[in-house]
Protein backbone atom coordinates (compact mmCIF):
# COMPACT_ATOMS: atom_id res chain seq x y z
CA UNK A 1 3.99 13.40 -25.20
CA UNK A 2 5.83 12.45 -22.13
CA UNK A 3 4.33 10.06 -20.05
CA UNK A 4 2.56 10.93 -16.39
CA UNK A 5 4.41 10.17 -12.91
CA UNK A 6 2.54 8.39 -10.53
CA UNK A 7 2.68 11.77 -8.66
CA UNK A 8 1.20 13.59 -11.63
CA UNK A 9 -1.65 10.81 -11.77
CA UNK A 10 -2.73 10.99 -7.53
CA UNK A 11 -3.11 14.28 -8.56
CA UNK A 12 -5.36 14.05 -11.27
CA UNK A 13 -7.14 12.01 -9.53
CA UNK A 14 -7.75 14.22 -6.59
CA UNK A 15 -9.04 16.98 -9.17
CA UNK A 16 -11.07 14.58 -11.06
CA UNK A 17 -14.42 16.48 -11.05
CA UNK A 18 -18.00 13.91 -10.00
CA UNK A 19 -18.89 13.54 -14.06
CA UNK A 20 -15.15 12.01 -14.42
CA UNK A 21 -15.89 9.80 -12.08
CA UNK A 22 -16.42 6.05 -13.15
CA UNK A 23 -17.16 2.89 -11.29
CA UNK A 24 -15.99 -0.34 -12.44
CA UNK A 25 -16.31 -4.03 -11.04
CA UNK A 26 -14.07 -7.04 -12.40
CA UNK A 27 -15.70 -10.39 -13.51
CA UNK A 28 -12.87 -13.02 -13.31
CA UNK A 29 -9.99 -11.70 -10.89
CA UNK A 30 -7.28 -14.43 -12.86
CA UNK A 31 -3.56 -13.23 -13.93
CA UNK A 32 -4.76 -10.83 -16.77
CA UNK A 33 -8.50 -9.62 -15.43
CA UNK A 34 -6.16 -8.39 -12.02
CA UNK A 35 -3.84 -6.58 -14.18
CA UNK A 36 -6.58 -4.86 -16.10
CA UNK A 37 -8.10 -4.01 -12.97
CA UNK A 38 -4.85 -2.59 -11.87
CA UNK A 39 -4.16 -0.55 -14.64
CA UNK A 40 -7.60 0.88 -14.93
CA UNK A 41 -7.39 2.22 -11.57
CA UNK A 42 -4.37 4.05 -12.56
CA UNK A 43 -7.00 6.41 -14.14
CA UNK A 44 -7.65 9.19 -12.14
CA UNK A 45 -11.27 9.13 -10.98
CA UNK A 46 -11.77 5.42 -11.45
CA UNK A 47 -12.97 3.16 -9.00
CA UNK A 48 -13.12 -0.35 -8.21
CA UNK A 49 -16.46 -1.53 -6.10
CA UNK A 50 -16.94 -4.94 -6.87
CA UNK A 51 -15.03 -8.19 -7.86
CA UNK A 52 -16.30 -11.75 -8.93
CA UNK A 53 -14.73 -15.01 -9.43
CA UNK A 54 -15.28 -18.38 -9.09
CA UNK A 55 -12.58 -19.28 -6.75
CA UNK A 56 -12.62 -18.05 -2.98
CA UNK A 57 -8.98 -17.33 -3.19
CA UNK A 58 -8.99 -14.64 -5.67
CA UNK A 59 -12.49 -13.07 -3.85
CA UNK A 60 -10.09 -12.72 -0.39
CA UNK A 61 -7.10 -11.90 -2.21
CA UNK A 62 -9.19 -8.68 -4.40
CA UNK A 63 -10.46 -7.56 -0.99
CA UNK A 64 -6.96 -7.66 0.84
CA UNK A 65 -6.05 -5.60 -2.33
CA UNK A 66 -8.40 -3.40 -2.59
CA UNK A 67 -10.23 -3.15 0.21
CA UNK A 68 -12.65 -4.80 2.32
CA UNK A 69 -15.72 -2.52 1.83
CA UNK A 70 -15.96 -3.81 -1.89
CA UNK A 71 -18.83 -6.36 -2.87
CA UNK A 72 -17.25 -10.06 -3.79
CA UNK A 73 -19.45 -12.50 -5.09
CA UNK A 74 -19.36 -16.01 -7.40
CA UNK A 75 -22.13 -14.84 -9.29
CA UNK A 76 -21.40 -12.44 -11.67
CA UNK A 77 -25.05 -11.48 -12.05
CA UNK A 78 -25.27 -9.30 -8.96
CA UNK A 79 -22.89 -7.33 -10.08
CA UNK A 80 -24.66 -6.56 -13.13
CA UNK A 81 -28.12 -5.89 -10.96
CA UNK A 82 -25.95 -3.00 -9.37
CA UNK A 83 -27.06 0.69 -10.88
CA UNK A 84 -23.95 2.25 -9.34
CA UNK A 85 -21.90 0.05 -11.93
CA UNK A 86 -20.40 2.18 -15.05
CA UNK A 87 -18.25 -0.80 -16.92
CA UNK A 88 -17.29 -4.26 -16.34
CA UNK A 89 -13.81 -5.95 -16.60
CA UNK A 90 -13.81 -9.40 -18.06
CA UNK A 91 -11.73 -11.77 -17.59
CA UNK A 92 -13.13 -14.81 -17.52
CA UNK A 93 -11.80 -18.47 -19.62
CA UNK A 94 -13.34 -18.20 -23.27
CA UNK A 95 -16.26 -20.34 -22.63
CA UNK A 96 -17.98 -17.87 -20.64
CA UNK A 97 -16.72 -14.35 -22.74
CA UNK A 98 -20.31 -14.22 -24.71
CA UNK A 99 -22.58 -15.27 -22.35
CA UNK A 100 -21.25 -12.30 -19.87
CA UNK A 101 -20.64 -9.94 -22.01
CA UNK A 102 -23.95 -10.30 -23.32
CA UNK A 103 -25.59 -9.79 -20.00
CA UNK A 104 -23.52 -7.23 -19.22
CA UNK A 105 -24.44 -4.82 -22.13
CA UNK A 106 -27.68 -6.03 -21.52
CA UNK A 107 -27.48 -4.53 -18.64
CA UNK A 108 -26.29 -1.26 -19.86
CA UNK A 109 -22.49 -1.65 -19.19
CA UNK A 110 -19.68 -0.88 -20.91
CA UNK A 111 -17.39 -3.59 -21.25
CA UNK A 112 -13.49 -4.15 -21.49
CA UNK A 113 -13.11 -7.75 -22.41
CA UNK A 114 -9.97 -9.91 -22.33
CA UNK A 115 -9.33 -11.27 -25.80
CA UNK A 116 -10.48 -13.75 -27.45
CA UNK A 117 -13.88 -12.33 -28.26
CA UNK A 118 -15.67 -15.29 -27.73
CA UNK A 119 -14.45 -18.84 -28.20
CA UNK A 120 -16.20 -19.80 -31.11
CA UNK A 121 -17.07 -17.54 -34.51
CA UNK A 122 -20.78 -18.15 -34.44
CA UNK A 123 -21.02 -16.76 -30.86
CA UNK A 124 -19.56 -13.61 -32.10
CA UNK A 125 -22.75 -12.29 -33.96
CA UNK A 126 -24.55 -11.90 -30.61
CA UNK A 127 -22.13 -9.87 -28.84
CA UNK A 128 -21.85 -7.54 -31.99
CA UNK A 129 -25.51 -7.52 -32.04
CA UNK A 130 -26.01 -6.48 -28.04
CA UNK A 131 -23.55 -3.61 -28.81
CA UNK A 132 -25.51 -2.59 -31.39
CA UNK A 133 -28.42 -3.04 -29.52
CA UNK A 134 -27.12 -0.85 -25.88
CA UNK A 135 -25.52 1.69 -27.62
CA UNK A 136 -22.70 1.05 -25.31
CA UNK A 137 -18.49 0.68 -25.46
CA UNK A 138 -17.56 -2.78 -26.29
CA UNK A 139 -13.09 -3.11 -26.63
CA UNK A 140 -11.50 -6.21 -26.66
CA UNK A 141 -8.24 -6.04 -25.17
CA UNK A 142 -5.13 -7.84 -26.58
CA UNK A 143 -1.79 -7.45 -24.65
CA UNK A 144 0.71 -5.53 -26.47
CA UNK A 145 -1.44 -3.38 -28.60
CA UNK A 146 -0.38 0.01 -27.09
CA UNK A 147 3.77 -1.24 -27.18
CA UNK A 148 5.78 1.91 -28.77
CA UNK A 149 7.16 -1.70 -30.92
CA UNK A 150 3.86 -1.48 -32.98
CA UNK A 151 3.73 2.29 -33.25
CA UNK A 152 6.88 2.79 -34.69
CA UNK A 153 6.27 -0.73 -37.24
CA UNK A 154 3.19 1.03 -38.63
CA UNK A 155 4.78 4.49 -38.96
CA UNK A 156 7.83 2.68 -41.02
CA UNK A 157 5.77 0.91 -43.20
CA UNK A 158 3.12 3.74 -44.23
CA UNK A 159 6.85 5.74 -45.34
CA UNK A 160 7.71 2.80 -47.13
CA UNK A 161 10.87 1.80 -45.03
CA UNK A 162 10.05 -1.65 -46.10
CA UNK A 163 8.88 -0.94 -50.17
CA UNK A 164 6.08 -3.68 -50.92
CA UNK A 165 4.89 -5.59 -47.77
CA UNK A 166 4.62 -9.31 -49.56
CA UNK A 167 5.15 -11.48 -46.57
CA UNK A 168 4.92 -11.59 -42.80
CA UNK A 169 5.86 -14.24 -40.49
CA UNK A 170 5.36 -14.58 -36.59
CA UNK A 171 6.61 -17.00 -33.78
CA UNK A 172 5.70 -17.32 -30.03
CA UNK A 173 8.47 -20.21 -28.63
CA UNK A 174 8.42 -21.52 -24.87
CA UNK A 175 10.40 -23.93 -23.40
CA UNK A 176 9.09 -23.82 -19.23
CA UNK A 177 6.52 -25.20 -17.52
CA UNK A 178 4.42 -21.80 -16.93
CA UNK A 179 4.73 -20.70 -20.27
CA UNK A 180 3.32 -23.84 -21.17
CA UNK A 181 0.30 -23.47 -18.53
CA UNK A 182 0.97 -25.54 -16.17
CA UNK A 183 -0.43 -22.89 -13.49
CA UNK A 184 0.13 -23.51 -10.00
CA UNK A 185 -3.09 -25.27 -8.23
CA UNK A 186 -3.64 -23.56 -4.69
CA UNK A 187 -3.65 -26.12 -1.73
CA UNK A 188 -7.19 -25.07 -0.91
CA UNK A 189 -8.50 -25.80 -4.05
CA UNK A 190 -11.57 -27.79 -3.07
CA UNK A 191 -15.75 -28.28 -4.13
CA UNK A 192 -16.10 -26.07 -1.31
CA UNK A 193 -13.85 -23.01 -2.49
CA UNK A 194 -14.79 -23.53 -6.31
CA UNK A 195 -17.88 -23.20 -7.71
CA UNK A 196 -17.22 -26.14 -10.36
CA UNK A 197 -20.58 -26.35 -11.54
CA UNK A 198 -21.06 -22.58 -12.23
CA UNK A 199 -17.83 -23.02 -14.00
CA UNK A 200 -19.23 -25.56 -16.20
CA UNK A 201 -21.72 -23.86 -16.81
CA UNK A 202 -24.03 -25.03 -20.09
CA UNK A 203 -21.36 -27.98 -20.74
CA UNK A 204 -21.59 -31.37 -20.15
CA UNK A 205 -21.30 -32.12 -16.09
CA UNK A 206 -18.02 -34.03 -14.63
CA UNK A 207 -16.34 -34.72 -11.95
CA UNK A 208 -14.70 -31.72 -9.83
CA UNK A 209 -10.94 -31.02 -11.43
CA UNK A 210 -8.92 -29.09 -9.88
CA UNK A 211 -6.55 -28.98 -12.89
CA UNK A 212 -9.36 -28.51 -15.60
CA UNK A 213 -10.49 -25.48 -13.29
CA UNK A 214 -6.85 -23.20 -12.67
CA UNK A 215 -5.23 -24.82 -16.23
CA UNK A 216 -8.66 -24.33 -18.17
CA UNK A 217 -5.76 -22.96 -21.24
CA UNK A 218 -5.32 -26.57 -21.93
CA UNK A 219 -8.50 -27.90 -22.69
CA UNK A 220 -11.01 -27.22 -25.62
CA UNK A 221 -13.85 -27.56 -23.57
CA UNK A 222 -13.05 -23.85 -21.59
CA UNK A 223 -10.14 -22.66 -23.81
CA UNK A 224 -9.31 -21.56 -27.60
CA UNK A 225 -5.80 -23.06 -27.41
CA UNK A 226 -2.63 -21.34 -28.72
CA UNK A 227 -4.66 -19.77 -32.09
CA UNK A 228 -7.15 -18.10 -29.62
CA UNK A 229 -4.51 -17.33 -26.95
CA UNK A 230 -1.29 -16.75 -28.65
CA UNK A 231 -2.03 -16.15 -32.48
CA UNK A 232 -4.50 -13.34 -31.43
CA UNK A 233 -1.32 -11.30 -30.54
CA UNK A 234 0.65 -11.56 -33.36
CA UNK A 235 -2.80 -11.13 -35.27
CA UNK A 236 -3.56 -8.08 -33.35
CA UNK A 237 0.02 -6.47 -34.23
CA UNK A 238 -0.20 -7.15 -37.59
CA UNK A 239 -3.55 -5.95 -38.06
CA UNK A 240 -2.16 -2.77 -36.07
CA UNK A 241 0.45 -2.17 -38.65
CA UNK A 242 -1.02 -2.76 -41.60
CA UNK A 243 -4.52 -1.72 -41.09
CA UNK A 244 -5.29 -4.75 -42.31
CA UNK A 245 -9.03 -6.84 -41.73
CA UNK A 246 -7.83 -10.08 -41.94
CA UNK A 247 -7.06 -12.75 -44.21
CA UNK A 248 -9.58 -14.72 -46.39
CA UNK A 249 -7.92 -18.30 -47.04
CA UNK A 250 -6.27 -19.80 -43.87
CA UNK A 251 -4.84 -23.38 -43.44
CA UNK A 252 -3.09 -24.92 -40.02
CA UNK A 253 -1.79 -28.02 -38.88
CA UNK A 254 -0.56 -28.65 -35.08
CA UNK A 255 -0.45 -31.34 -32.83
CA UNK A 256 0.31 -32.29 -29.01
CA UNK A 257 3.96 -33.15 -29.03
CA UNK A 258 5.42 -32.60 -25.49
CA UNK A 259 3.25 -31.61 -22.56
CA UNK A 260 1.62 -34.69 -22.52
CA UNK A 261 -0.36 -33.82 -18.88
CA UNK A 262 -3.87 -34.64 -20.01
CA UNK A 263 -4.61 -31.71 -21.70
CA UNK A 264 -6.28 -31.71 -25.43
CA UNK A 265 -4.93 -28.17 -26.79
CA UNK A 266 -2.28 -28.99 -29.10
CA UNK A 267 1.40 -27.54 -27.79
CA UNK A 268 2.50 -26.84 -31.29
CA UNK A 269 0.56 -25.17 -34.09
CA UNK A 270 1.54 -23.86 -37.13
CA UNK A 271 -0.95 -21.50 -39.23
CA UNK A 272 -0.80 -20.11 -42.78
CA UNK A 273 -2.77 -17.23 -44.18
CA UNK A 274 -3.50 -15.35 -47.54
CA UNK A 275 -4.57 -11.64 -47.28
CA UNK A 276 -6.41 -10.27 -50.37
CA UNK A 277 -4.84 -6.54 -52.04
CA UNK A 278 -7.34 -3.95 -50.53
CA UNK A 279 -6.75 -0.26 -49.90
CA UNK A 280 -5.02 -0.32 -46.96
CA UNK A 281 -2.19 -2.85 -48.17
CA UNK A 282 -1.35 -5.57 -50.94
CA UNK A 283 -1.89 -8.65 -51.18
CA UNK A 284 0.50 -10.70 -48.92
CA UNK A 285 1.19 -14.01 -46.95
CA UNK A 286 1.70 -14.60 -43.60
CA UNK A 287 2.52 -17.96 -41.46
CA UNK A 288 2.50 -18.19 -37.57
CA UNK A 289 3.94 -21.24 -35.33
CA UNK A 290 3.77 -21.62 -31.90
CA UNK A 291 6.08 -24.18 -29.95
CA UNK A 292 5.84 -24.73 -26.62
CA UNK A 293 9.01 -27.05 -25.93
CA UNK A 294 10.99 -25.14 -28.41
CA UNK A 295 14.84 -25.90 -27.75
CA UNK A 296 15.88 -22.59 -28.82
CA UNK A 297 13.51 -21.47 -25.52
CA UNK A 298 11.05 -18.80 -25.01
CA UNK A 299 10.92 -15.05 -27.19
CA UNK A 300 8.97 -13.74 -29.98
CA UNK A 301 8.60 -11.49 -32.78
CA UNK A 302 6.61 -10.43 -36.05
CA UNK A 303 8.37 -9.76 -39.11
CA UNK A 304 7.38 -7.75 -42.04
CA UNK A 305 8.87 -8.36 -45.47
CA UNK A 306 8.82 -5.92 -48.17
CA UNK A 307 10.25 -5.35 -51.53
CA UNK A 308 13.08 -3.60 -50.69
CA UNK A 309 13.92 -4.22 -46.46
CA UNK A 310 12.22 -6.06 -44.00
CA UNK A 311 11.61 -5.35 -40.21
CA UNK A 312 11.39 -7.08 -36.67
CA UNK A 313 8.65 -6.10 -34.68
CA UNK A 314 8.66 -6.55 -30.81
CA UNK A 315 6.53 -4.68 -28.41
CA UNK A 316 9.79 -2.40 -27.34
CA UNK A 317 11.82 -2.23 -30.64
CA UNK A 318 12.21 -2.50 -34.09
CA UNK A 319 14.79 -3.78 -36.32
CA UNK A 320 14.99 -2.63 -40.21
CA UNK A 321 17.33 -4.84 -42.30
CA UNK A 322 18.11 -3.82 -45.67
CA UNK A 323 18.79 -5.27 -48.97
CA UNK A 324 19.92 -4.22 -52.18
CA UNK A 325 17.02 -3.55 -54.77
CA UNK A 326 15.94 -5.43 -57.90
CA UNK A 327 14.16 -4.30 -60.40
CA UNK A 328 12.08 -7.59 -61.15
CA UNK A 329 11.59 -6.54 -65.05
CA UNK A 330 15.45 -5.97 -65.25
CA UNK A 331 16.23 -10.00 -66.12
CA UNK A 332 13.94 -10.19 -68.96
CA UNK A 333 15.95 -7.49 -70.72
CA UNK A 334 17.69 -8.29 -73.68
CA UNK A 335 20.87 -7.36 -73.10
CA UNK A 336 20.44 -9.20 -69.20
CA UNK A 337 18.97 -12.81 -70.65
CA UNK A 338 22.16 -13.93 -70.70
CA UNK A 339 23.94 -12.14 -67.76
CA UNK A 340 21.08 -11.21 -65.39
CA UNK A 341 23.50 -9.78 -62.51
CA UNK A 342 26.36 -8.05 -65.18
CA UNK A 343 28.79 -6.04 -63.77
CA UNK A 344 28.27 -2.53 -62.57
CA UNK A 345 29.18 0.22 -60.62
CA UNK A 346 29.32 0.04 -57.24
CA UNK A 347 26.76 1.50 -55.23
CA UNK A 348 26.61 3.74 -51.90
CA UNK A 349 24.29 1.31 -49.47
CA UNK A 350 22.57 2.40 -46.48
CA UNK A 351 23.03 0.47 -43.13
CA UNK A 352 22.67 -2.87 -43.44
CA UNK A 353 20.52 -2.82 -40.13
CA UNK A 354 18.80 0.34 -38.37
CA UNK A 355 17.13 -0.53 -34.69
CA UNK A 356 14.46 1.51 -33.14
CA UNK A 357 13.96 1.12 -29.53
CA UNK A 358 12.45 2.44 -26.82
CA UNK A 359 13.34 5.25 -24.10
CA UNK A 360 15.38 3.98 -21.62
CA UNK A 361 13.37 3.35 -18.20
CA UNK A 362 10.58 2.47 -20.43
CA UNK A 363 10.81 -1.13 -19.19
CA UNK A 364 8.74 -2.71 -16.06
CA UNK A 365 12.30 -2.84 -13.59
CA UNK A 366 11.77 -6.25 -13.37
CA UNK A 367 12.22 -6.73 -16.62
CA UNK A 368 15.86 -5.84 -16.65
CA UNK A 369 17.35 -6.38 -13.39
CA UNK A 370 17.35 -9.36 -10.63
CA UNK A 371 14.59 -9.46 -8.68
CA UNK A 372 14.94 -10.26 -4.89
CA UNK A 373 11.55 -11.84 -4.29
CA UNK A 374 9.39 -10.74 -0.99
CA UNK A 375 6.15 -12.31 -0.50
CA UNK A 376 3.99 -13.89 2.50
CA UNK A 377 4.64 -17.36 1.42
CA UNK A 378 3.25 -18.80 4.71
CA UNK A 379 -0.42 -17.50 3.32
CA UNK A 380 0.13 -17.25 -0.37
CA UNK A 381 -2.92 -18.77 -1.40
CA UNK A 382 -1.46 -21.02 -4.42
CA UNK A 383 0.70 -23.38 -4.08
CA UNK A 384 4.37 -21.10 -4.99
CA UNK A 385 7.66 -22.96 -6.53
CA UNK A 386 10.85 -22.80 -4.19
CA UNK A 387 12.12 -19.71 -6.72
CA UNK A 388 9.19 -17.43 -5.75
CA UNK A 389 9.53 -17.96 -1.76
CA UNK A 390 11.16 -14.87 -0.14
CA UNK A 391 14.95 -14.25 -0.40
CA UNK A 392 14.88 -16.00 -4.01
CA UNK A 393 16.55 -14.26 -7.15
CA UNK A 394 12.98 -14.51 -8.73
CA UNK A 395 12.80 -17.22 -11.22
CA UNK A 396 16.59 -18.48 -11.17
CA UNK A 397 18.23 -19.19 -7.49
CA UNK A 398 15.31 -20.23 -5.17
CA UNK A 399 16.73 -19.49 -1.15
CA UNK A 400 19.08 -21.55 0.81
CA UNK A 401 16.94 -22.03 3.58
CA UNK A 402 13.32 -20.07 4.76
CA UNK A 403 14.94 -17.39 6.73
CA UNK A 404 11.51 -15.49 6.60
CA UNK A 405 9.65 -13.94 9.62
CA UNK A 406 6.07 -14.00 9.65
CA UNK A 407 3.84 -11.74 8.66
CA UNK A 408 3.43 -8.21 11.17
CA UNK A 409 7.12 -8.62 12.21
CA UNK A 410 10.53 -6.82 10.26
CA UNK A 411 12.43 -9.00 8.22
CA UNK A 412 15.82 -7.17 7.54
CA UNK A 413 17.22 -7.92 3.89
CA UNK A 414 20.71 -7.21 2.17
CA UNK A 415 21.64 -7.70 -1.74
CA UNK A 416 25.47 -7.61 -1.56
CA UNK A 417 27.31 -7.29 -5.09
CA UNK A 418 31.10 -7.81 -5.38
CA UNK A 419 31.75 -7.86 -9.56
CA UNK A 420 29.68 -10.35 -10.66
CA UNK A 421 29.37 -12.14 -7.16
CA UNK A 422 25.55 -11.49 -5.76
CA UNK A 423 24.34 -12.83 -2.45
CA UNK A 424 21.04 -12.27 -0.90
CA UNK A 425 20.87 -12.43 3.01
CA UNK A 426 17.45 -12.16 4.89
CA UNK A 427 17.59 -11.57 8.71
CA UNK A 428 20.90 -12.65 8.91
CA UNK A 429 20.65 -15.71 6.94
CA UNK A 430 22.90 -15.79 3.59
CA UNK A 431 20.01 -17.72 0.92
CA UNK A 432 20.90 -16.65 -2.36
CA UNK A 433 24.70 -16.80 -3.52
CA UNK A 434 25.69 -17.08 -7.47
CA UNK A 435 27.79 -15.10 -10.29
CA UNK A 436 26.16 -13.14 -12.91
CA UNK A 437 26.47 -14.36 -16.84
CA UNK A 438 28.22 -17.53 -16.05
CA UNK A 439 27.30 -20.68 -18.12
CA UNK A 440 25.29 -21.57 -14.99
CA UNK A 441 23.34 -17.86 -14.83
CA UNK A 442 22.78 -18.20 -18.70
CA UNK A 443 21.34 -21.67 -18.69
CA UNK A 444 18.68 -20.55 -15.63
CA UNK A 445 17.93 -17.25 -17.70
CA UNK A 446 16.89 -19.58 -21.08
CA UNK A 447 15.06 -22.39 -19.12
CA UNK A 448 12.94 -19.79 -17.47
CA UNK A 449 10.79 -16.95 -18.02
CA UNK A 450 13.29 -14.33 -18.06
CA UNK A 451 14.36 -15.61 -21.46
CA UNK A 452 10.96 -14.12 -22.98
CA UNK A 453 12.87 -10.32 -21.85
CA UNK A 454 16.26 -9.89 -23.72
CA UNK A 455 17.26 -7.15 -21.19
CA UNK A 456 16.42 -9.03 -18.31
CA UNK A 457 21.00 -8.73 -16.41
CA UNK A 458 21.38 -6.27 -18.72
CA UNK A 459 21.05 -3.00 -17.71
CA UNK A 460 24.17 -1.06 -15.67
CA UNK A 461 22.26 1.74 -13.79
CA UNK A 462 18.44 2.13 -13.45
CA UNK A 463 15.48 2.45 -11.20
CA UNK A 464 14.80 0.11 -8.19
CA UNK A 465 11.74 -1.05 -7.72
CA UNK A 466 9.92 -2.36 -4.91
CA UNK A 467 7.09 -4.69 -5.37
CA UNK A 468 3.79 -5.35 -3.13
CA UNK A 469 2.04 -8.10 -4.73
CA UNK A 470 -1.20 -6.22 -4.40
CA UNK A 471 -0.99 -6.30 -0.68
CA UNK A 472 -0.28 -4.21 1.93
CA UNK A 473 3.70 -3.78 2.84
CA UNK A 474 5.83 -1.36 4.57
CA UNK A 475 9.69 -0.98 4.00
CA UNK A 476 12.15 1.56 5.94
CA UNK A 477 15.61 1.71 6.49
CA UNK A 478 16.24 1.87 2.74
CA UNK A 479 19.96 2.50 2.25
CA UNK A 480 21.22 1.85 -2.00
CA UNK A 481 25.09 2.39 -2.60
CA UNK A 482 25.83 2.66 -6.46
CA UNK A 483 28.00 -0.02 -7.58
């Protein structure tokens, strides 16, 4: 089925009858509770009427987003005292998952929380049991569960593409700063802007920490670390795929190798598993690793290994690599004890490697072209790195010089390309000027957070997108020449 246009979706939205109507508020407006937020509101008669967060940034910034008639608070409770409220977003560190989600079935909400469940398995038994309890819809969301990657990896295996599934393996491998969590801290970050000791809640009282509070991923005390965080991808995939439960004897061994920045989460973890034979697949193995200063830089991938093939699973595409098959009762033959490969005909093979992937333009744009940055750095609330200012090629070339206007005035922008020459001018001002796939361009691509999207330079024609940042932004004058 052929997925909507945005025009298709303002339209459903318009004819979206009162009883499709839903009302939704956000608890914890962070990186991934904003993006739920955003994509829930893609729905057509969805609406967002109330955002909390601990931080007074992300309260202004969720009004400036969307709108300044919605209720922003600290405490998460009065959004739960409000009737009007259908279902609650959360996306709040791990600490706080049960205690909110809790409360918020309690109060008769259905709830979309941000994986992991809860940070700890013995809170897990009373957020099953409030479901149970309310009657209502309780989904934990894990990033990458509706990819096409995973669709296609579970229809292959249920035909057998594979044969016997006996082992599966999975990496996630960073090598940046911000793919090792080292979050940018905003320059307002103060007592008076955080509420530290609702953050705290229940645990132990310290001093306010900045750090601790926008990098809470590093620490025990708020986090689950890279088995909570990262695992629980490559978990949920798998489990996708194979319809699998989980596994019933698991042993791991990690350690803090690197990002030695205070922190107490180990930046390298490696995890083995056993998975008993039930009826929805054999009995198999599986190990994980994660490395977070991993030379060969950031990417990731499950594998499945069968019988017969094996196949690389990534959210966009998947690779089937095939082998020649052995009967495993052939060598104890008589007539093969002696010779247990003898000579033999030659046999028609099939490819040696088939590769599904997805439609093209089924990629964010950003994720295969450059991205000429635009953004109000002068009242950014976090502090940004010289890459993200305006006029930047987004994570590689940071600008010249701030050729920027201020916000409410024009800033005129040009993206000249001459073979593989690209500049970047803003209001007259040349800031960006490099060549594409040099040794230079390649090194940037690896070291960054482009190196996590293989197409990122890649693609020859495509869509151009232009980005808002969740705020409001007007562009005219838009003039594209094809290359």
């Amino acid at each position: 089925m052929a997925r909507p246009s945005y025009e298709e979706l303002a339209d459903r939205r318009a004819q979206a009858s009162p009883n499709d109507r839903i009302q939704i508020a956000l608890i914890g407006a962070g990186g991934m509770g904003t993006e739920d937020a955003k994509t829930a509101l893609t729905i057509p008669g969805v609406t967002l009427v109330a955002v909390s967060d601990l931080y007074d940034g992300r309260l202004k910034q969720a009004r400036d987003r969307w709108g300044q008639d919605i209720q922003t608070t600290r405490d998460y409770r009065e959004v739960l005292a409000r009737k009007d409220v259908d279902a609650v977003i959360i996306g709040t560190p791990d600490h706080w998952h049960r205690q909110i989600a809790v409360d918020a079935m309690d109060a008769a909400k259905h709830v979309y929380l941000e994986k992991p469940m809860v940070q700890s398995l013995g809170e897990g038994e009373a957020v099953v049991a409030a479901q149970l309890r309310n009657k209502v819809v309780f989904q934990v969301g894990s990033q990458g569960m509706s990819s096409l990657g995973n669709e296609k990896a579970k229809d292959l295996l249920a035909t057998g593409a594979i044969g016997t599934l006996n082992y599966a393996e999975g990496f996630w491998a960073r090598n940046n700063p911000i793919g090792a969590w080292q979050y940018p801290v905003p320059r307002d970050a103060s007592e008076q802007t955080v509420d530290w000791d609702r953050f705290l809640g229940s645990l132990p009282k310290r001093t306010f920490d900045p750090i601790r509070f926008f990098r809470w991923r590093n620490y025990r005390d708020y986090g689950t670390g890279v088995s909570g965080d990262l695992f629980v991808h490559l978990f949920s995939s798998l489990h996708f795929v194979t319809g699998s439960l989980g596994p019933t004897t698991i042993m791991a061994s990690g350690g803090l190798r690197y990002w030695k920045d205070g922190r107490d989460a180990p930046d390298i973890m490696l995890g083995m598993f056993d998975y008993p034979d039930t009826a929805a697949h054999p009995a198999f193995n599986l190990s994980l690793r994660v490395n977070f200063v991993d030379g060969t830089s950031g990417s990731t991938y499950l594998r499945l290994v069968g019988s017969d093939d094996a196949m690389d699973v990534t959210w966009d595409d998947v690779t089937v690599r095939r082998n020649k098959h052995w009967d495993p009762l052939r060598a104890v033959q008589k007539e093969f004890l002696s010779d247990p490969e003898p000579d033999s005909r030659k046999e028609i093979m099939p490819a040696a490697e088939t590769v599904y992937r997805v439609e093209k333009g089924y990629d964010a744009v950003y994720a295969t072209g450059p991205e000429y940055q635009l953004l109000d750095v002068e009242g950014w609330p976090d502090r940004l790195e010289t890459w993200q200012w305006t006029g930047a090629n987004y994570g590689m070339h940071p600008p010249l010089s701030a050729a920027w206007k201020k916000v409410g005035e024009w800033n005129h922008t040009r993206i000249l390309v001459a073979g593989t020459h690209v500049e970047h001018w803003l209001n007259g001002v040349k800031v960006v000027d490099y060549e594409l796939w040099t040794p230079d361009w390649q090194a940037r691509v690896q070291a960054g957070k482009w190196n996590d999207y293989p197409g990122y330079g890649k693609a020859k024609t495509g869509l151009v997108g232009l980005q808002d940042h969740g705020n409001r932004i007007w562009f005219r004058n838009i003039k594209i020449k094809p290359l």
